[in-house]
Protein backbone atom coordinates (compact mmCIF):
# COMPACT_ATOMS: atom_id res chain seq x y z
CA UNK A 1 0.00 0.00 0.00
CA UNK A 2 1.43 3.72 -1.24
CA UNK A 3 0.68 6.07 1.38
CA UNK A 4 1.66 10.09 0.62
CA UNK A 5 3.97 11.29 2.62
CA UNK A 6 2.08 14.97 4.28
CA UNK A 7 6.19 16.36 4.44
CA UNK A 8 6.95 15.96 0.54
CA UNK A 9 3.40 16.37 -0.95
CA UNK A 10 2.97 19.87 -2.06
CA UNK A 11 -0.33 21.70 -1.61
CA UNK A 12 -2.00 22.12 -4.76
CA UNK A 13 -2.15 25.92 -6.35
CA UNK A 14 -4.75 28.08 -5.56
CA UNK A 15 -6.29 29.60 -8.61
CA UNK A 16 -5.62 33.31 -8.61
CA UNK A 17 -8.78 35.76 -9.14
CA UNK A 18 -9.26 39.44 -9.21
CA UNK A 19 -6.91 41.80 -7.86
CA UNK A 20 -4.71 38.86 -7.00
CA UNK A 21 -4.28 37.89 -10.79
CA UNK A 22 -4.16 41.40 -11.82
CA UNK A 23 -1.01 41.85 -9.71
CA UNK A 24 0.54 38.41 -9.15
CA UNK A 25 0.39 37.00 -12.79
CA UNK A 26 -0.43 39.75 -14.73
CA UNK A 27 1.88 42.49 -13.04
CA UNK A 28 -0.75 45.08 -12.71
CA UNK A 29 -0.13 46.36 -16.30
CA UNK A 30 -1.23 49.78 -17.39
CA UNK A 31 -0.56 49.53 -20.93
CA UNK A 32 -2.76 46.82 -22.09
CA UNK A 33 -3.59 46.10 -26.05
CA UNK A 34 -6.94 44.07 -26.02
CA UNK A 35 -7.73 41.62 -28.62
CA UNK A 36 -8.10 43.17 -32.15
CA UNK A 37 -9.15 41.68 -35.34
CA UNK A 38 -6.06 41.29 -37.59
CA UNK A 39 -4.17 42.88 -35.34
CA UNK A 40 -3.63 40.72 -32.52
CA UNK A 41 -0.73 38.46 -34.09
CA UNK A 42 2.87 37.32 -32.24
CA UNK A 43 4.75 39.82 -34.54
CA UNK A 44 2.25 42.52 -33.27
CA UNK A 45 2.37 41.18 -29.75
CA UNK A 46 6.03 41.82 -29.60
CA UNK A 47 6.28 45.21 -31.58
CA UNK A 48 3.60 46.17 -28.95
CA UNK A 49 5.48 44.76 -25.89
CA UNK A 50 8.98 46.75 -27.44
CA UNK A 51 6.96 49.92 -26.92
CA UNK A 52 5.73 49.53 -23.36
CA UNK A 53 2.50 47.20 -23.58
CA UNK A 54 2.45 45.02 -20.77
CA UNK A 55 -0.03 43.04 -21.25
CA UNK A 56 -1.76 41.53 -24.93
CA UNK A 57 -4.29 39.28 -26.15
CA UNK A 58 -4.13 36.96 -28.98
CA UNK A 59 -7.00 37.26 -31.57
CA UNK A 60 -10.06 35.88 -31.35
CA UNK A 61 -10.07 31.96 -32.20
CA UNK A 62 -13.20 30.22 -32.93
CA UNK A 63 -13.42 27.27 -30.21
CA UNK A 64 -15.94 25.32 -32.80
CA UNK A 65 -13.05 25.41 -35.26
CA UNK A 66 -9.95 25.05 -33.23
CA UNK A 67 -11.97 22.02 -31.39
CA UNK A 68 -13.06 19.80 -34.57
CA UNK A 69 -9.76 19.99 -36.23
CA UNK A 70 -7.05 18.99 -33.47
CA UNK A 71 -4.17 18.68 -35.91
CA UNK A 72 -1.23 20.22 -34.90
CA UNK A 73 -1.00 21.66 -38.51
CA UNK A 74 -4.16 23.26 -38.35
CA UNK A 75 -4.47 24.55 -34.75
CA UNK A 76 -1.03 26.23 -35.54
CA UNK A 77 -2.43 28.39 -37.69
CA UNK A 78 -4.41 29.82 -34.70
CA UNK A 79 -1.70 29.32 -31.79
CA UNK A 80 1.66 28.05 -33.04
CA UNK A 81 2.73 25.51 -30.26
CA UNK A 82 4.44 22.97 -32.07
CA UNK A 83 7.36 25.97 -33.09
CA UNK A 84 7.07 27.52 -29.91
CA UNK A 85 6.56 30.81 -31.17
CA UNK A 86 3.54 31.59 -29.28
CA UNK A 87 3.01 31.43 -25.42
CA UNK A 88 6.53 31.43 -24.85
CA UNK A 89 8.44 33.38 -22.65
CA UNK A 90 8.97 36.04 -24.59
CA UNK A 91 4.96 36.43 -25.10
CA UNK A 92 3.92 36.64 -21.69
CA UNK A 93 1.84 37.69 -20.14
CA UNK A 94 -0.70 36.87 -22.60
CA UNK A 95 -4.21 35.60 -22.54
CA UNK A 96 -5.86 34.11 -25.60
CA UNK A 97 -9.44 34.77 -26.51
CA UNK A 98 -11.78 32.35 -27.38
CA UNK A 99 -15.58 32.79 -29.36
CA UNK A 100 -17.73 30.00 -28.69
CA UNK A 101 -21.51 29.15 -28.24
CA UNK A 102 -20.40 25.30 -26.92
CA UNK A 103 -18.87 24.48 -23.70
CA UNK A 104 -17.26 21.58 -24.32
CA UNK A 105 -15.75 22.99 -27.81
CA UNK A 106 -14.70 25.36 -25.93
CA UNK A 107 -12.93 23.60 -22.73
CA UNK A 108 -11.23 20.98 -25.45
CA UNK A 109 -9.96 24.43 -27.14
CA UNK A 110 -8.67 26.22 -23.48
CA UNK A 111 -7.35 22.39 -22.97
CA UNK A 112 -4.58 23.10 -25.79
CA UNK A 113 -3.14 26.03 -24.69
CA UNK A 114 -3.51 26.65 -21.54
CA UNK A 115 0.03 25.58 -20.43
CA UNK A 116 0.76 28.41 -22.78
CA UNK A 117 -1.48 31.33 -21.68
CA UNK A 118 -2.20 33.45 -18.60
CA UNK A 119 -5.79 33.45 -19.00
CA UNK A 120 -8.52 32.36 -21.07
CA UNK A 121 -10.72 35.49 -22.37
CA UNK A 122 -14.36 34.58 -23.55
CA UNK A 123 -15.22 37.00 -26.43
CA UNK A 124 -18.71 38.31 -25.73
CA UNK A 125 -18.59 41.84 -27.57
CA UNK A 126 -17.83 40.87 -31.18
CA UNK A 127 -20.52 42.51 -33.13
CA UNK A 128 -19.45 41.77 -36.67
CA UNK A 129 -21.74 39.89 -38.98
CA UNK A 130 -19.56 36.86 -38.89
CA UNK A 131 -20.79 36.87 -34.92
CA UNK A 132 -24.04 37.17 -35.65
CA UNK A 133 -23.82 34.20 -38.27
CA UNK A 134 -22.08 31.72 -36.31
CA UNK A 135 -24.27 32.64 -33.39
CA UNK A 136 -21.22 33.79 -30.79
CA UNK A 137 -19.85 37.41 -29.61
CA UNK A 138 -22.38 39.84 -28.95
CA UNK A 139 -25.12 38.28 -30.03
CA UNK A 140 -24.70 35.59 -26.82
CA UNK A 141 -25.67 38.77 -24.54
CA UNK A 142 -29.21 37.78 -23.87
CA UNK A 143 -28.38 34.09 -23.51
CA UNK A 144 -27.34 34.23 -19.67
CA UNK A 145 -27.84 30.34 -18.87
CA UNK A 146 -25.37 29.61 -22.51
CA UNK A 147 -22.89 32.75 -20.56
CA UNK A 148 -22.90 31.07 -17.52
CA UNK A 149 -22.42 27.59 -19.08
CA UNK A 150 -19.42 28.40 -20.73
CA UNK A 151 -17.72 30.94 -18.27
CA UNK A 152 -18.74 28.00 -15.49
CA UNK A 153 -17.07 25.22 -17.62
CA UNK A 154 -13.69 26.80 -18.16
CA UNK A 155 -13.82 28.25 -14.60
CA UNK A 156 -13.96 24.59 -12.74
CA UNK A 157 -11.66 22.69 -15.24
CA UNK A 158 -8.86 24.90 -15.75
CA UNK A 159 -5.83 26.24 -13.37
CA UNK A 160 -6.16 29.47 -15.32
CA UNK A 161 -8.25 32.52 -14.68
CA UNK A 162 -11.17 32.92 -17.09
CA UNK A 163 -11.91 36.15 -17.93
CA UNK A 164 -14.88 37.81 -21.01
CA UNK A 165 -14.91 40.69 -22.98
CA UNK A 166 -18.16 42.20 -23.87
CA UNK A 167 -20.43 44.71 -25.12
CA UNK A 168 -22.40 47.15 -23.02
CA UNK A 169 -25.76 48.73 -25.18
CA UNK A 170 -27.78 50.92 -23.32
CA UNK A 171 -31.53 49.57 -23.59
CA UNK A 172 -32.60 52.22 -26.23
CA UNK A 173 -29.60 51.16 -28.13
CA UNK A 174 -29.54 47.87 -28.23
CA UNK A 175 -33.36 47.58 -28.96
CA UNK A 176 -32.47 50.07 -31.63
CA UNK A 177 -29.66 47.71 -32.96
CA UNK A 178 -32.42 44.71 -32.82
CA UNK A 179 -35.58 46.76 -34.39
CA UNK A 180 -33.10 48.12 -37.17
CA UNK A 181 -30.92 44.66 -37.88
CA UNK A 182 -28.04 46.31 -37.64
C-alpha cells in the first residue's frame, strides 16, 4: 500500500482571481492592447510589448473550429505551439481569446493552450456579422444560462483565470440595434 507522505506532498495551487491575478500574474499592467481583429498576431504582440504594452491578447479563435480539427498543422495556424513561437516566454503575459456558443468545444480548445497562456478570455462583444452568423460574440448577450455555461465550464476545469470581454448597449440602443438589424 502507497501512502503520501504529508512532508513531501505539495499543496496544490490556488487559482488566482481578481486583484490577485491582476497583480501576481499579470503584473498590474497599465498599458494593455486588447484583442483586435487582424491585429492581434505574435509579430504585433512583440512590436507592442517593445513599446511599453504590458499586457496583450491573442486574436479571437473560434473554439468550434480550433476544437473539430485537433491537428497540430491546423491549430497552428491559430496558436503556433508545435514551433514555440507563441506562449513562450517572450509572449507573456498573454491571454488568448476564445468565441464559442459550446462548452465543451470550448474547454477541449482552453485544454490546448492553456500551459501556454495566462488566461482564457471569452469573447462576448464581437458585433461583426460573422458573430451574428455563427451565433457567438455579442449576439450571446441575452443568452445568460449559454454565458454562464461556458464561463462556469472553463472556470472549474482549468488552473487558469477565465476572464470575457463584452459589449455594453444601453436599452434604447440595443433595442435600436435589434428593431433596425443592424
Amino acid at each position: 500500500m502507497c501512502v503520501a507522505d504529508p512532508a513531501t506532498e505539495k499543496a496544490p495551487l490556488r487559482k488566482l482571481s481578481g486583484h490577485d491575478f491582476y497583480r501576481d500574474v499579470l503584473g498590474s499592467p497599465k498599458y494593455v492592447v486588447a484583442p483586435m481583429v487582424d491585429r492581434s498576431e505574435l509579430a504585433w504582440r512583440t512590436l507592442s510589448r517593445r513599446y511599453g504594452t504590458q499586457l496583450v491578447y491573442t486574436p479571437m479563435i473560434n473554439a468550434r473550429i480550433f476544437a473539430l480539427n485537433p491537428s497540430p498543422k491546423h491549430r497552428d495556424k491559430f496558436f503556433d505551439i508545435t514551433h514555440a513561437e507563441e506562449g513562450g516566454p517572450s509572449d507573456r503575459p498573454l491571454i488568448v481569446q476564445f468565441c464559442a456558443n459550446d462548452p465543451h468545444q470550448l474547454l477541449a480548445s482552453a485544454h490546448a493552450i492553456h500551459h501556454h497562456c495566462d488566461a482564457i478570455d471569452l469573447n462576448l462583444g464581437c458585433p461583426q456579422e460573422i458573430a451574428r452568423s455563427g451565433h457567438y460574440g455579442s449576439f450571446l448577450q441575452d443568452e445568460w444560462d449559454l454565458i454562464y455555461k461556458l464561463v462556469n465550464t472553463l472556470h472549474t476545469h482549468l488552473k487558469i483565470p477565465v476572464t470575457a470581454k463584452f459589449r455594453v448597449f444601453s436599452l434604447d440602443r440595443k433595442n435600436c440595434l435589434l428593431r433596425s438589424d443592424a
